[in-house]
Protein backbone atom coordinates (compact mmCIF):
# COMPACT_ATOMS: atom_id res chain seq x y z
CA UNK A 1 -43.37 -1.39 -0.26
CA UNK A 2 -41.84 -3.60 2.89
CA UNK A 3 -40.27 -5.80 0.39
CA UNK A 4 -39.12 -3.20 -1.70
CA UNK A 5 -37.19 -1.44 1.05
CA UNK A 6 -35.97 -5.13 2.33
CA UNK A 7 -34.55 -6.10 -1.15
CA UNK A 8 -32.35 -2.49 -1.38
CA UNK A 9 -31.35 -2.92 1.92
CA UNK A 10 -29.87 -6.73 1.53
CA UNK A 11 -28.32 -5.08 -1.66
CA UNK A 12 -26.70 -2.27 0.21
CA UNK A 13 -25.54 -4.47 2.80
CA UNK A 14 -24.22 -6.79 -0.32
CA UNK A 15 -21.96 -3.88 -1.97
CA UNK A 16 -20.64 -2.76 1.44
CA UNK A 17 -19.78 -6.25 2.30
CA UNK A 18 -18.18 -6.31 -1.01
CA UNK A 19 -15.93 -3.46 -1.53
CA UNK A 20 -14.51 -3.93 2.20
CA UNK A 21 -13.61 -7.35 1.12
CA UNK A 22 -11.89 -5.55 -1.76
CA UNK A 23 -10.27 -3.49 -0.13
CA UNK A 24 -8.98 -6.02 2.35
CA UNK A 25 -7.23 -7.86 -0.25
CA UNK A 26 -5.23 -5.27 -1.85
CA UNK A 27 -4.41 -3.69 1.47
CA UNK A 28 -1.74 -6.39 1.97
CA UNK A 29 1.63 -6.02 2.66
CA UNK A 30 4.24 -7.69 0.36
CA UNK A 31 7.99 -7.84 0.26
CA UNK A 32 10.38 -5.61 -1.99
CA UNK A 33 13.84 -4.50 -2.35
CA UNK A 34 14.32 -0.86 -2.09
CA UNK A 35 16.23 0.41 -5.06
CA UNK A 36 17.14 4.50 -4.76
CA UNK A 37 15.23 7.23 -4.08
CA UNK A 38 13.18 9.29 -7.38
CA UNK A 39 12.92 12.14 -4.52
CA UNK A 40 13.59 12.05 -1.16
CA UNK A 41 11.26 12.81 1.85
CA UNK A 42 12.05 16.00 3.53
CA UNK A 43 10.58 17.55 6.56
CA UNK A 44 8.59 20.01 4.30
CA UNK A 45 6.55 16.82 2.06
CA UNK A 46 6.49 14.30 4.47
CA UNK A 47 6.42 11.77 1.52
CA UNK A 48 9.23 11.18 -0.88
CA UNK A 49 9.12 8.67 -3.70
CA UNK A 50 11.62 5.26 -4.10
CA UNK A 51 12.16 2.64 -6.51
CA UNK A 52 11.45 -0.68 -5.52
CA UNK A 53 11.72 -4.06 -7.28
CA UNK A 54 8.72 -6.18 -5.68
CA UNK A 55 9.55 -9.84 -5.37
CA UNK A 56 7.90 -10.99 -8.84
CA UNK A 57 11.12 -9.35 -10.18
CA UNK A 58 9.06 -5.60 -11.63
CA UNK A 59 10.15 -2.55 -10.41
CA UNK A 60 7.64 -0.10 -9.18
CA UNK A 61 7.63 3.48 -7.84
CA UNK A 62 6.16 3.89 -3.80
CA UNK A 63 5.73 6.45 -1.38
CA UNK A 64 8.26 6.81 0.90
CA UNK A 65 8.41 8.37 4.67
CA UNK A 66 12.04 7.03 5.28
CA UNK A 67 14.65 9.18 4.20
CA UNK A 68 17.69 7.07 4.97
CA UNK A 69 17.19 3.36 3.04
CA UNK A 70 20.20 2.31 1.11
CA UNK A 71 20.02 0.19 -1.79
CA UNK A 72 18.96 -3.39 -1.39
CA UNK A 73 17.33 -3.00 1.92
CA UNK A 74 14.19 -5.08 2.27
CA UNK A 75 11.18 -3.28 2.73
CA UNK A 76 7.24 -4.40 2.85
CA UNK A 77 4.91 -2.11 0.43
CA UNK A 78 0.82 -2.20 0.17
CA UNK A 79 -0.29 -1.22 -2.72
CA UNK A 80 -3.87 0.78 -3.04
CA UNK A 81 -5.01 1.08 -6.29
CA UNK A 82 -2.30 2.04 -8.39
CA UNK A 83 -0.15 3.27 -5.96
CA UNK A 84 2.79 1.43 -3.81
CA UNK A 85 3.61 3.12 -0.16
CA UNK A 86 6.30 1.51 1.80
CA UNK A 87 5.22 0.53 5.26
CA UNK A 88 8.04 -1.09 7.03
CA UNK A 89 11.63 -1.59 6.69
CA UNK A 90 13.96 -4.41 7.65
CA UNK A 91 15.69 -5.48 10.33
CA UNK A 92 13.04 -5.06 12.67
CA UNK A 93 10.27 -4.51 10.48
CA UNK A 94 9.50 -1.16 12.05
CA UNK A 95 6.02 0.58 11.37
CA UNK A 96 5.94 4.38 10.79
């Protein structure tokens, strides 16, 4: 039974190991142009939704906090799953 219980525990350990890694890799940040807005962030749904165009050229839609980007303003976005969120804007790269 020892061995049993060592082998599932080295393959827990191996899964865990593996979907942080995962999610370590799509967790970062790349640059984007912000477009327009789809729907603005108000104070009542903190999140609004903007067009972006990501730097291979495709546009993509991403949560937005910022409520005053005008078009062409550079912005880093993360993407988690299949979802874009913008998490800094230019000039000084500011974090929300």
């Amino acid at each position: 039974m020892s061995a049993r219980r060592l082998i599932m525990a080295t393959l827990i350990v191996v899964f865990a190991v593996g979907a942080i890694a995962l999610a370590a890799c799509s967790a970062d940040s790349q640059d984007a142009t912000f477009l327009g807005y789809q729907q603005r962030p108000t104070t009542d749904e903190p999140n609004g939704l903007a067009i972006v165009q990501l730097d291979s050229g495709l546009p993509a839609e991403a949560k937005c906090r910022y409520s005053s980007l005008e078009n062409g303003t550079p912005v880093k976005v993360i993407k988690t799953g299949d979802v874009y969120e913008i998490v800094s804007v230019s000039p000084d790269w500011e974090v929300p």
